[in-house]
C-alpha atoms as a PDB file:
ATOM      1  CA  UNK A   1      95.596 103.433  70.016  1.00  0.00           C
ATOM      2  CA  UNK A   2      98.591 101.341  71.353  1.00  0.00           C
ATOM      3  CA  UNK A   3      97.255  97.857  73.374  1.00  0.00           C
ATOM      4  CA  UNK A   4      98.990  98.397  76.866  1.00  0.00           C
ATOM      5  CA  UNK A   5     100.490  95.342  78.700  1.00  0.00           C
ATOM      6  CA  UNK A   6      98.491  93.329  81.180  1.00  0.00           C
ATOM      7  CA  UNK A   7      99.532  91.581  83.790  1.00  0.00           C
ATOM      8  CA  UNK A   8      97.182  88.802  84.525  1.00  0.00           C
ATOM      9  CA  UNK A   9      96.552  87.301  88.204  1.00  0.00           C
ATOM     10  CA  UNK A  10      97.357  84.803  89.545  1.00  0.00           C
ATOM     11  CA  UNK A  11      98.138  82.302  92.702  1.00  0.00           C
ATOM     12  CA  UNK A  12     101.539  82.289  93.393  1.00  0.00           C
ATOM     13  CA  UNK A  13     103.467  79.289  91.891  1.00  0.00           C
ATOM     14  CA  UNK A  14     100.173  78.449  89.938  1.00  0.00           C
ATOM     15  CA  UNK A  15     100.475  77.114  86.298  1.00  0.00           C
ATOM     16  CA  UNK A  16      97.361  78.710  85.102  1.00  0.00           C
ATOM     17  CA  UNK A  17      93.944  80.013  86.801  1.00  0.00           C
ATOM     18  CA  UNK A  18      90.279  80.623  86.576  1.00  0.00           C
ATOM     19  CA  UNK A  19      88.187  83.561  87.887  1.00  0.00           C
ATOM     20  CA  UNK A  20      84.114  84.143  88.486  1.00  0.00           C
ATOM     21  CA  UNK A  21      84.269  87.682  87.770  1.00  0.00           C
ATOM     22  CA  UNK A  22      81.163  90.062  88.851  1.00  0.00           C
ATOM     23  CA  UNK A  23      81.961  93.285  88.148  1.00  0.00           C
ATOM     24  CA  UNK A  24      80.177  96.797  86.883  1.00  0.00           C
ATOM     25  CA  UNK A  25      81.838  96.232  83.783  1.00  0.00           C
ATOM     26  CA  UNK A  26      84.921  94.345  81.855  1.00  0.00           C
ATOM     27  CA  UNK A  27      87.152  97.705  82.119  1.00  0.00           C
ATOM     28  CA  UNK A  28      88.164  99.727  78.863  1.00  0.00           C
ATOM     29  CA  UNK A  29      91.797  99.881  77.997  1.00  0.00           C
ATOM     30  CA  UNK A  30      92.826  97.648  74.750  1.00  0.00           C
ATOM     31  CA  UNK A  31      95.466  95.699  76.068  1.00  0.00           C
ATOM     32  CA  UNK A  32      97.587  92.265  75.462  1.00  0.00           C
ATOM     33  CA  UNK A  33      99.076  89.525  77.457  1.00  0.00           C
ATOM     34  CA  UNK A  34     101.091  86.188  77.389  1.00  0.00           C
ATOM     35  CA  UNK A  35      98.629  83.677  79.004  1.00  0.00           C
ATOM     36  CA  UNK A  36      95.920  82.326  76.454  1.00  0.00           C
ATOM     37  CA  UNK A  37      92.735  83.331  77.356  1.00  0.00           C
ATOM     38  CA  UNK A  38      89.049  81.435  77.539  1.00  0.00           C
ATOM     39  CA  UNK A  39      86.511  83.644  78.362  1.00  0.00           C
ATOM     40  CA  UNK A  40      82.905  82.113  78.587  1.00  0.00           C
ATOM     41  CA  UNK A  41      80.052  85.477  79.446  1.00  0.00           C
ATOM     42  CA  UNK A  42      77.204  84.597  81.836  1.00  0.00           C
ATOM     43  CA  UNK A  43      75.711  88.026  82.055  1.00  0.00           C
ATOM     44  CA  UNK A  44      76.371  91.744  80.191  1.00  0.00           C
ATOM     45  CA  UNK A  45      75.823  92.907  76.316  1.00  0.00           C
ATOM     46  CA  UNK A  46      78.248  95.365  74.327  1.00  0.00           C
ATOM     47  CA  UNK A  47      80.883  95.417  71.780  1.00  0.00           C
ATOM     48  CA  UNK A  48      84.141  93.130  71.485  1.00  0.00           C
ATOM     49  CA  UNK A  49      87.226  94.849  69.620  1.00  0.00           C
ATOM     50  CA  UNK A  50      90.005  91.331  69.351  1.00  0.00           C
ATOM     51  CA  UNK A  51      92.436  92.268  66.742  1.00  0.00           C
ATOM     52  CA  UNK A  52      90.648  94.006  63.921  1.00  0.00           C
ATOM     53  CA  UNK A  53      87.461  92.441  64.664  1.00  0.00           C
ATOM     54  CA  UNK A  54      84.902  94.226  65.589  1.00  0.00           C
ATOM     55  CA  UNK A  55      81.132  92.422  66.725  1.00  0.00           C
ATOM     56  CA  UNK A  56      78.679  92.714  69.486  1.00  0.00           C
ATOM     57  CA  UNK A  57      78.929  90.164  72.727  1.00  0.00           C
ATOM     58  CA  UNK A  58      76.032  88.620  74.517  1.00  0.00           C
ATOM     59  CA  UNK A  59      75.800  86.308  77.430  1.00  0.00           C
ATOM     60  CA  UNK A  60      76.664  82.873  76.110  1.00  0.00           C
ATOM     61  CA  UNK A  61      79.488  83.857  73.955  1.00  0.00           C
ATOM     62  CA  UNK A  62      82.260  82.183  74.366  1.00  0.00           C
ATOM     63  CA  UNK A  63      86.008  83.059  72.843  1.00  0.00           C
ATOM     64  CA  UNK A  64      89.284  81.686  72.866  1.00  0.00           C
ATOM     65  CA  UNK A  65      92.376  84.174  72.670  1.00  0.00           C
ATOM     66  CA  UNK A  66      95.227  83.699  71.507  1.00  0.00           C
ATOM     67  CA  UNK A  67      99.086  84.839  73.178  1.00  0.00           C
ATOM     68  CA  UNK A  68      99.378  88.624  72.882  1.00  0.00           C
ATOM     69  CA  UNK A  69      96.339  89.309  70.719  1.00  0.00           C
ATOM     70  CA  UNK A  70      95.159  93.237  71.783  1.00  0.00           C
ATOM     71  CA  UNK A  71      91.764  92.989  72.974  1.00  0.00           C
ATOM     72  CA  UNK A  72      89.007  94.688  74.759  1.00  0.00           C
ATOM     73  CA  UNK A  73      84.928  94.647  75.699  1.00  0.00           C
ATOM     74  CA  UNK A  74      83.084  97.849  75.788  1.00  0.00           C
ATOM     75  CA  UNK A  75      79.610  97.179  77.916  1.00  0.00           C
ATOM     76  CA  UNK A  76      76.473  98.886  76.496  1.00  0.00           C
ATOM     77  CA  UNK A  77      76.028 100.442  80.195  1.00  0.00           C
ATOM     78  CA  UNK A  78      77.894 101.167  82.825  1.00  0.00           C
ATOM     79  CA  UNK A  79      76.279 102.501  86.044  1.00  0.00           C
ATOM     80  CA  UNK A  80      77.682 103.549  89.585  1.00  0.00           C
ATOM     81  CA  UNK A  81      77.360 100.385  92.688  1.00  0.00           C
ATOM     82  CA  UNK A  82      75.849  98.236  89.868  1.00  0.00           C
ATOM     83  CA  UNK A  83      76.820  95.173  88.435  1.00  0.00           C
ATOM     84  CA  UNK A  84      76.821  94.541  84.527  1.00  0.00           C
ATOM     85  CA  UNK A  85      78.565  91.668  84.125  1.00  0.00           C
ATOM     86  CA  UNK A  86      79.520  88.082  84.613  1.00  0.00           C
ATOM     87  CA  UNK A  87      82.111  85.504  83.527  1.00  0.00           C
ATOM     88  CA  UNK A  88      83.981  82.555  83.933  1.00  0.00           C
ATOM     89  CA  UNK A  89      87.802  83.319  83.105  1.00  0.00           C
ATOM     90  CA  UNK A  90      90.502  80.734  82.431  1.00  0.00           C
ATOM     91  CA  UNK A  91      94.179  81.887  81.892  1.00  0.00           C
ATOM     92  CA  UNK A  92      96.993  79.600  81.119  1.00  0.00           C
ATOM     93  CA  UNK A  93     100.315  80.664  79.004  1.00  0.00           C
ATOM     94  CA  UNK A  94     101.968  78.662  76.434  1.00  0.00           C
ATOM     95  CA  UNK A  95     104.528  77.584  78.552  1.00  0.00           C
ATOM     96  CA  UNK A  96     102.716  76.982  81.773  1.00  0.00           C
ATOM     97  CA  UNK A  97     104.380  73.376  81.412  1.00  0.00           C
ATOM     98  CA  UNK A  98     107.675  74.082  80.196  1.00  0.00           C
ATOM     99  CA  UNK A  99     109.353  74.937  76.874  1.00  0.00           C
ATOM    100  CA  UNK A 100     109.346  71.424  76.035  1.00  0.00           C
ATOM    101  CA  UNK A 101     105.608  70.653  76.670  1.00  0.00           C
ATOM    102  CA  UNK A 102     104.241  71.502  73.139  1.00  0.00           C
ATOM    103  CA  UNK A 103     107.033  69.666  71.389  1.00  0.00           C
ATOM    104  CA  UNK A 104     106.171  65.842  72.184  1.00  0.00           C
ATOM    105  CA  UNK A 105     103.700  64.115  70.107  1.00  0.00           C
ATOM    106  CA  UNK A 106     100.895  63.527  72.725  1.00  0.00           C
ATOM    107  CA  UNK A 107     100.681  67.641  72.779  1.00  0.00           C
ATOM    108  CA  UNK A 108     100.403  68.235  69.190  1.00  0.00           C
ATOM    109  CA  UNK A 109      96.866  68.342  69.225  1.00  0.00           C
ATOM    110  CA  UNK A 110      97.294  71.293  72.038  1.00  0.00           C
ATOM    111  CA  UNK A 111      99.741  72.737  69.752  1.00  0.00           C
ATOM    112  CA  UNK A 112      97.159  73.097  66.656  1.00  0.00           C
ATOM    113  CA  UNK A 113      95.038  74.790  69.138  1.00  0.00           C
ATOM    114  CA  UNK A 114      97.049  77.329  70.598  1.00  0.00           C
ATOM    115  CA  UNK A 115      98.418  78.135  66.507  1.00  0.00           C
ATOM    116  CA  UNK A 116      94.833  78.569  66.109  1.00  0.00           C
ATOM    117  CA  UNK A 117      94.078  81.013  68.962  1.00  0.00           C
ATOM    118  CA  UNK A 118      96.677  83.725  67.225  1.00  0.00           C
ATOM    119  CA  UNK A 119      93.246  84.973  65.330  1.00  0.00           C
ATOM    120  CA  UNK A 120      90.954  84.385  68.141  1.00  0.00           C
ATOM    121  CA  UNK A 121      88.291  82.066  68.148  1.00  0.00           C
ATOM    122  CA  UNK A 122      84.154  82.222  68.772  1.00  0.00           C
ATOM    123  CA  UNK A 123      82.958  78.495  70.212  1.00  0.00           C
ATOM    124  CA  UNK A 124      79.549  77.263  69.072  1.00  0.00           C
ATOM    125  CA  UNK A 125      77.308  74.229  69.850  1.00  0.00           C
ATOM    126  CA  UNK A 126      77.762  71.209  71.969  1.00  0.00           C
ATOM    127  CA  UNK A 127      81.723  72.501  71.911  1.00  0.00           C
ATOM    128  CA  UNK A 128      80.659  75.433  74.160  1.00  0.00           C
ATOM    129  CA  UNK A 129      78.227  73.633  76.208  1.00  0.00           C
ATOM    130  CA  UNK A 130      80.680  70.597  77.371  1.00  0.00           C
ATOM    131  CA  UNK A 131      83.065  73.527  78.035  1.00  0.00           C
ATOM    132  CA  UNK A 132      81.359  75.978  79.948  1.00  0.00           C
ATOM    133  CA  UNK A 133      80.322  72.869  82.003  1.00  0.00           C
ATOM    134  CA  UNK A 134      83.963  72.118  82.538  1.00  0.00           C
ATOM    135  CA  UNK A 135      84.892  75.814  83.312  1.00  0.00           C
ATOM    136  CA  UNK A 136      82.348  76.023  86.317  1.00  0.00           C
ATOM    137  CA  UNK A 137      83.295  72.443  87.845  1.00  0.00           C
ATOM    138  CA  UNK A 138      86.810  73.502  87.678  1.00  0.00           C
ATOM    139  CA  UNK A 139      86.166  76.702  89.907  1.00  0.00           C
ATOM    140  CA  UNK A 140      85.658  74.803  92.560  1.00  0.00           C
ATOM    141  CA  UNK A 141      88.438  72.205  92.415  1.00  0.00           C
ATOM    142  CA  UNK A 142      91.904  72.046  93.389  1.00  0.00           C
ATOM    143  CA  UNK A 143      95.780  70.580  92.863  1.00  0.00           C
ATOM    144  CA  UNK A 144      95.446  67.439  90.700  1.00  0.00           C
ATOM    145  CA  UNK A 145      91.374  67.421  90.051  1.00  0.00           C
ATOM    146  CA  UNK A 146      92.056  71.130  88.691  1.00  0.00           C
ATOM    147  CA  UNK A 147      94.681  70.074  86.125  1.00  0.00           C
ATOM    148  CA  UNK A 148      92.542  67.141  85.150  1.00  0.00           C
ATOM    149  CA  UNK A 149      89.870  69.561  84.435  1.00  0.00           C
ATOM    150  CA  UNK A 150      92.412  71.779  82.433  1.00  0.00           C
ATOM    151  CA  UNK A 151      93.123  68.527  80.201  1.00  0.00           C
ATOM    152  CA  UNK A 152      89.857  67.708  79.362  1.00  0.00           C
ATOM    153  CA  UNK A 153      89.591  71.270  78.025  1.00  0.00           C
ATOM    154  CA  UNK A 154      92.109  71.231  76.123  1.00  0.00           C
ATOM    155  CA  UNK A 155      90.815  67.672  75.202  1.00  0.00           C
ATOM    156  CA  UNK A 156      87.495  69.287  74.044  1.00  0.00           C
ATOM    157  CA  UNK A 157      88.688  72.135  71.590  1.00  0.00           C
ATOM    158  CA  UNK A 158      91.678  70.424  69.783  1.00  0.00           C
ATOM    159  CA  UNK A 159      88.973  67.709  68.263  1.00  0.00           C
ATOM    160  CA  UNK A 160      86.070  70.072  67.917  1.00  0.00           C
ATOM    161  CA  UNK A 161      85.781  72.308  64.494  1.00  0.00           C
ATOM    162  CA  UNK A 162      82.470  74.209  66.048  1.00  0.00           C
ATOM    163  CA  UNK A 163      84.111  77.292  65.803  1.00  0.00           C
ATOM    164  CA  UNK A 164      84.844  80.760  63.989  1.00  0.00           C
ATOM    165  CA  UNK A 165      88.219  82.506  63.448  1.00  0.00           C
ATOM    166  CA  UNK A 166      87.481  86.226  64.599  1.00  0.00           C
ATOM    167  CA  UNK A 167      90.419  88.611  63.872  1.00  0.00           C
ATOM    168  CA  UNK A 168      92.599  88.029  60.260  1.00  0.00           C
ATOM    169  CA  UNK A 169      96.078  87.998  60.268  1.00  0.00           C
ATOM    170  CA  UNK A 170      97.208  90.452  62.932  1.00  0.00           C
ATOM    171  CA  UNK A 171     100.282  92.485  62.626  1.00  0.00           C
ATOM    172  CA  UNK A 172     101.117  92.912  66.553  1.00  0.00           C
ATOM    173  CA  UNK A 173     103.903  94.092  67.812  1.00  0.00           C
ATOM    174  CA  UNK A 174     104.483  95.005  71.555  1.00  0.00           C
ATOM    175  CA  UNK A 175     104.146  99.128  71.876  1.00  0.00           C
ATOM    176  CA  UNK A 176     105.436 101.537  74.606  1.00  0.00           C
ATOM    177  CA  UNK A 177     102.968 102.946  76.935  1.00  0.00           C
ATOM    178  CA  UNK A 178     103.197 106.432  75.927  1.00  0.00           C
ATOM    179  CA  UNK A 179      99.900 105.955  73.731  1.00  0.00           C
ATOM    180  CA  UNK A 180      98.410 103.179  75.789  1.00  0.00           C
ATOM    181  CA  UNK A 181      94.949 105.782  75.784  1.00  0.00           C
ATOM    182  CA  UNK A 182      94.913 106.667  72.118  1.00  0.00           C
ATOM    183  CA  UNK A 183      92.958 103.476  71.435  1.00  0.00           C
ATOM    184  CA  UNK A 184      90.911 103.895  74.689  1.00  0.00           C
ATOM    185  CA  UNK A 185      89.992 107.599  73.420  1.00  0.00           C
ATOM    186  CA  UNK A 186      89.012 106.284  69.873  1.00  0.00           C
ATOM    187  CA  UNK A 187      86.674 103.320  71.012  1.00  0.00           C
ATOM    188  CA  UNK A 188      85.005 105.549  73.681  1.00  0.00           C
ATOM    189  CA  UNK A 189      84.572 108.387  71.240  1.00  0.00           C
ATOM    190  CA  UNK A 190      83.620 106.285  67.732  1.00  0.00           C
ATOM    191  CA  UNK A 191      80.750 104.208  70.407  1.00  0.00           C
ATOM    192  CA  UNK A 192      79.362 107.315  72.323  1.00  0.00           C
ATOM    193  CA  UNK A 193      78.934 109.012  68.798  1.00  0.00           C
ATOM    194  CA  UNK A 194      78.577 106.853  65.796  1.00  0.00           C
ATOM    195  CA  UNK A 195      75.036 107.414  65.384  1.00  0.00           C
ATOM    196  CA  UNK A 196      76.033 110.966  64.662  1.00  0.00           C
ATOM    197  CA  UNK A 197      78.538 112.336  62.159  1.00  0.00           C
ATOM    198  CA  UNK A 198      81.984 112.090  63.333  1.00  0.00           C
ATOM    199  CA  UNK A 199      84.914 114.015  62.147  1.00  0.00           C
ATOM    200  CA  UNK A 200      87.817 112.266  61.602  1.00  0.00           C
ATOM    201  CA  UNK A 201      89.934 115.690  62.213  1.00  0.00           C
ATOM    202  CA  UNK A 202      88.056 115.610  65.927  1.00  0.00           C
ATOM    203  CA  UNK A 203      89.185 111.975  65.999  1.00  0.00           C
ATOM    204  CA  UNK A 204      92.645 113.060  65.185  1.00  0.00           C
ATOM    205  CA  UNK A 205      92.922 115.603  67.783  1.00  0.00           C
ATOM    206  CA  UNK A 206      92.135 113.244  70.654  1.00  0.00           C
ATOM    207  CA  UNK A 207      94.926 111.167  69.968  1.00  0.00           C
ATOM    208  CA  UNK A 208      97.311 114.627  69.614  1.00  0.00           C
ATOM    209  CA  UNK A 209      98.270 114.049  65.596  1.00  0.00           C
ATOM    210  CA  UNK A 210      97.625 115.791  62.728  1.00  0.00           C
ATOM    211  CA  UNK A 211      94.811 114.107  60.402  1.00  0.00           C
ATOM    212  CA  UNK A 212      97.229 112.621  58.252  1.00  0.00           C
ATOM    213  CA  UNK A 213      99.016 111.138  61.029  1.00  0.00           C
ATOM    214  CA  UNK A 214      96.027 109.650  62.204  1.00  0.00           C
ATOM    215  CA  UNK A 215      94.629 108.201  59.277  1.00  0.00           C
ATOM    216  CA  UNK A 216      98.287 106.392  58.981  1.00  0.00           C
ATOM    217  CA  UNK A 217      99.110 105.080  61.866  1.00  0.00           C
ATOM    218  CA  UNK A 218      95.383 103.901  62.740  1.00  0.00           C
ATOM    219  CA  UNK A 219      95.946 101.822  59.211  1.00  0.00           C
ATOM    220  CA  UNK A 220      99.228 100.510  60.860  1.00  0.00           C
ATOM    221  CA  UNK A 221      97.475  99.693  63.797  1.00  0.00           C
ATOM    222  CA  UNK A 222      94.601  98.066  62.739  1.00  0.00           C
ATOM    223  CA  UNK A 223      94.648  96.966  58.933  1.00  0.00           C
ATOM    224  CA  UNK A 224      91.736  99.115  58.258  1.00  0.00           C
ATOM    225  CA  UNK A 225      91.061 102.712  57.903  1.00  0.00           C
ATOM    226  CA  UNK A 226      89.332 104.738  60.549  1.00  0.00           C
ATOM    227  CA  UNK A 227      85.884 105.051  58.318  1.00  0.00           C
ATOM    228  CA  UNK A 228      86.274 101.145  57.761  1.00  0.00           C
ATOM    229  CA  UNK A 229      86.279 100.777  61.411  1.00  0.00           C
ATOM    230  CA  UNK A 230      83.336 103.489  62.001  1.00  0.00           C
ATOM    231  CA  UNK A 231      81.167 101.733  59.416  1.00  0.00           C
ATOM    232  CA  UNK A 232      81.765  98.386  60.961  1.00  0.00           C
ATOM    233  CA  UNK A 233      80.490  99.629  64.580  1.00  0.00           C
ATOM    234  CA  UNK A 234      77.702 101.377  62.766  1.00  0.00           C
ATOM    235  CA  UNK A 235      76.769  98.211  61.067  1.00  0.00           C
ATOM    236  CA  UNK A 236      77.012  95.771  63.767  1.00  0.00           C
ATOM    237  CA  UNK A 237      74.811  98.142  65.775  1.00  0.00           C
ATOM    238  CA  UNK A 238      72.419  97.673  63.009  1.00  0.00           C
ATOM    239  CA  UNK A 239      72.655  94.164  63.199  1.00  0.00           C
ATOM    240  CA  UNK A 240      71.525  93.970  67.004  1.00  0.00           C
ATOM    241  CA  UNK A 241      68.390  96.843  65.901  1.00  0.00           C
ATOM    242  CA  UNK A 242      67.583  93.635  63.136  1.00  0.00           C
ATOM    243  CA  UNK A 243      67.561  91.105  65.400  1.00  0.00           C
ATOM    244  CA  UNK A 244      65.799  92.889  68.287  1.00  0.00           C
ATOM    245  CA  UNK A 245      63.426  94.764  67.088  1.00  0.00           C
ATOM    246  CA  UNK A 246      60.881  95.464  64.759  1.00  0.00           C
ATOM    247  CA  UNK A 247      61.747  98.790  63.299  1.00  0.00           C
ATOM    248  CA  UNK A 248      61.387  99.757  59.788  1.00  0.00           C
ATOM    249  CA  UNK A 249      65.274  99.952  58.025  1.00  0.00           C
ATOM    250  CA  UNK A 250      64.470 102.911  57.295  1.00  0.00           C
ATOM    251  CA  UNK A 251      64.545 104.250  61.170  1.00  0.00           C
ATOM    252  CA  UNK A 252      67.578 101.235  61.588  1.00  0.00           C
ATOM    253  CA  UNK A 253      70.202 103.136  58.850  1.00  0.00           C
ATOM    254  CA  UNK A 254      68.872 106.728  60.705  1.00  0.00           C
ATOM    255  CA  UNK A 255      69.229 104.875  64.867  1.00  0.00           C
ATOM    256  CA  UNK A 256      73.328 103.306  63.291  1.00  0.00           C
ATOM    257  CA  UNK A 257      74.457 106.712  61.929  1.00  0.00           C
ATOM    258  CA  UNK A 258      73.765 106.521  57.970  1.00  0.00           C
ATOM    259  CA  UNK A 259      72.883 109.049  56.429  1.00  0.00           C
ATOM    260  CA  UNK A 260      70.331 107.615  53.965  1.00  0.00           C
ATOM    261  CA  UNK A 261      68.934 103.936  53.533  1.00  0.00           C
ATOM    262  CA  UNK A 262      70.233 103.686  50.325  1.00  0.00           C
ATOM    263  CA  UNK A 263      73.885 104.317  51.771  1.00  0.00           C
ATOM    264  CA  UNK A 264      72.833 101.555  54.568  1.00  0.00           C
ATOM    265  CA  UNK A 265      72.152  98.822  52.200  1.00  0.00           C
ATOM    266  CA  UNK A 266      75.542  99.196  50.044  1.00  0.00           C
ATOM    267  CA  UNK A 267      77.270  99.006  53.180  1.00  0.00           C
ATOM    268  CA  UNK A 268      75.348  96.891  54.560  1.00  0.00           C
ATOM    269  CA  UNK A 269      75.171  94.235  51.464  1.00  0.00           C
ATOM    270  CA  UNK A 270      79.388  94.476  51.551  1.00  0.00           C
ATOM    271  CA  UNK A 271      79.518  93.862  54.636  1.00  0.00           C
ATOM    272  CA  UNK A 272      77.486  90.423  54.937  1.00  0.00           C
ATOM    273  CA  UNK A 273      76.837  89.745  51.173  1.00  0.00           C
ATOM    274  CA  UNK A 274      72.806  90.323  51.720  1.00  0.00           C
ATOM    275  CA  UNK A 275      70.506  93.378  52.140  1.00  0.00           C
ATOM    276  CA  UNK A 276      69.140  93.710  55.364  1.00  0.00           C
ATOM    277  CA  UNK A 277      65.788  92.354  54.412  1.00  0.00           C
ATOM    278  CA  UNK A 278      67.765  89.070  53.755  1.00  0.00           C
ATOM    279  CA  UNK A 279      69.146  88.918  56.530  1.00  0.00           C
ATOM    280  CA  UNK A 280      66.242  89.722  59.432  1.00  0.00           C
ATOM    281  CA  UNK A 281      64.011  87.101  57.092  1.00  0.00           C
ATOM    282  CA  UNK A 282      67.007  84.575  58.102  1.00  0.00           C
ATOM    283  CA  UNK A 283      66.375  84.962  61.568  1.00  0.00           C
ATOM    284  CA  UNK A 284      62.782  83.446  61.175  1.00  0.00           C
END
């Protein structure tokens, strides 16, 4: 369940970068790097795990990641020669300009925005749409016009406030590679099964601890316990059933793994502060 290091591309003696990737899918492992991240998706549908937040990803998200925060995006599919997904990818790390950079006064806005990246951030509205603009003009451009574009990025987040915080406060701290897997395991196992009932003693034995063990260091890990963690897949796969289809909530709790629709609804009300009625008469 450890995030492994990643080392992220890029052109020799180049300050930051930005990739069109096309690929079958995002890969799997839960992993962590320097360089800040802005990730706008053009094309695939799964589930996001940044920090301890846990939510569904469509095209059109776009998120802003903060230095070091463990993340990873799990596609709904994944078949052989195909392609799933699509994205415009900009990397640049906090330093990318020098220690000194973030410490004069014309930077301070930048400086806010990087502080505010630790938790990972979702971009809404005209924010997103000015952005992902700027991200696909900048693909193309080189030397100074690239850097210009990189400015009037950063120009565009530090005075926008269309955005969500994603993860809370997240206890990270850099972990050996021995149990780089253990969160790979968990994620695979909890999103191929969660509709069915999962042992947490199973759970346990993929990762090679006793229960106990588990159920500790998972807590360590992520600030929440395992069945926390199951619940919240369950329910955000509930979520998508609400917003895509027109199934009863009845067959909803039964398709997301609960065992009743009374036991659906308590969840469900904790976890968004409505019933699921509520909320699929919202999207109208």
């Amino acid at each position: 369940m450890k995030a492994k290091f990643h080392q992220v591309p890029k052109p020799f003696n180049n300050a930051f970068s930005i990739r069109h990737d096309i690929l079958p899918h995002f890969g799997t492992i839960w992993h962590y790097h320097p360089e800040i991240e802005l990730h706008y998706l053009i094309k695939g549908e799964g589930v996001r795990f940044i920090g301890d937040h846990i939510d569904h990803f469509r095209e059109d998200d776009m998120v802003l990641l903060g230095s070091n925060l463990p993340h990873t995006w799990k596609c709904n599919e994944i078949k052989q020669g195909e392609n799933h997904v699509e994205a415009l990818v900009l990397h640049f790390h906090p330093e990318c300009f020098g220690k000194e950079f973030l410490s004069v006064s014309e930077t301070q806005e930048i400086l806010k925005l990087l502080q505010l990246s630790k938790n990972g951030l979702i971009i809404h509205g005209d924010t997103k749409e000015r952005i992902k603009e700027l991200m696909a003009a900048m693909e193309y451009t080189r030397g100074l016009e690239k850097l210009i574009y990189l400015f009037a990025i950063f120009r565009v987040l530090a005075t926008s406030e269309e955005y969500e915080t994603l993860s809370s406060s997240f206890a990270y701290s850099k972990l050996n590679k021995i149990d780089e897997s253990r969160m790979d395991k968990v994620f695979s196992h909890t999103l191929t099964n969660f509709r069915e009932k999962i042992s947490i003693e199973d759970v346990a034995i993929l990762c090679n601890l006793s229960t106990t063990s588990f159920c500790r260091y998972f807590k360590m890990i992520t600030n929440k316990s395992y069945f926390d963690f199951l619940t919240e897949v369950r329910l955000n796969h509930a979520c998508r059933l609400i917003i895509d289809s027109d199934l009863t909530m009845q067959h909803i709790a039964i398709e997301s793994g609960f065992e009743n629709t009374s036991n659906f609804y308590r969840h469900f009300r904790n976890f968004k502060g409505i019933t699921p009625t509520e909320y699929r008469k919202g999207l109208v």
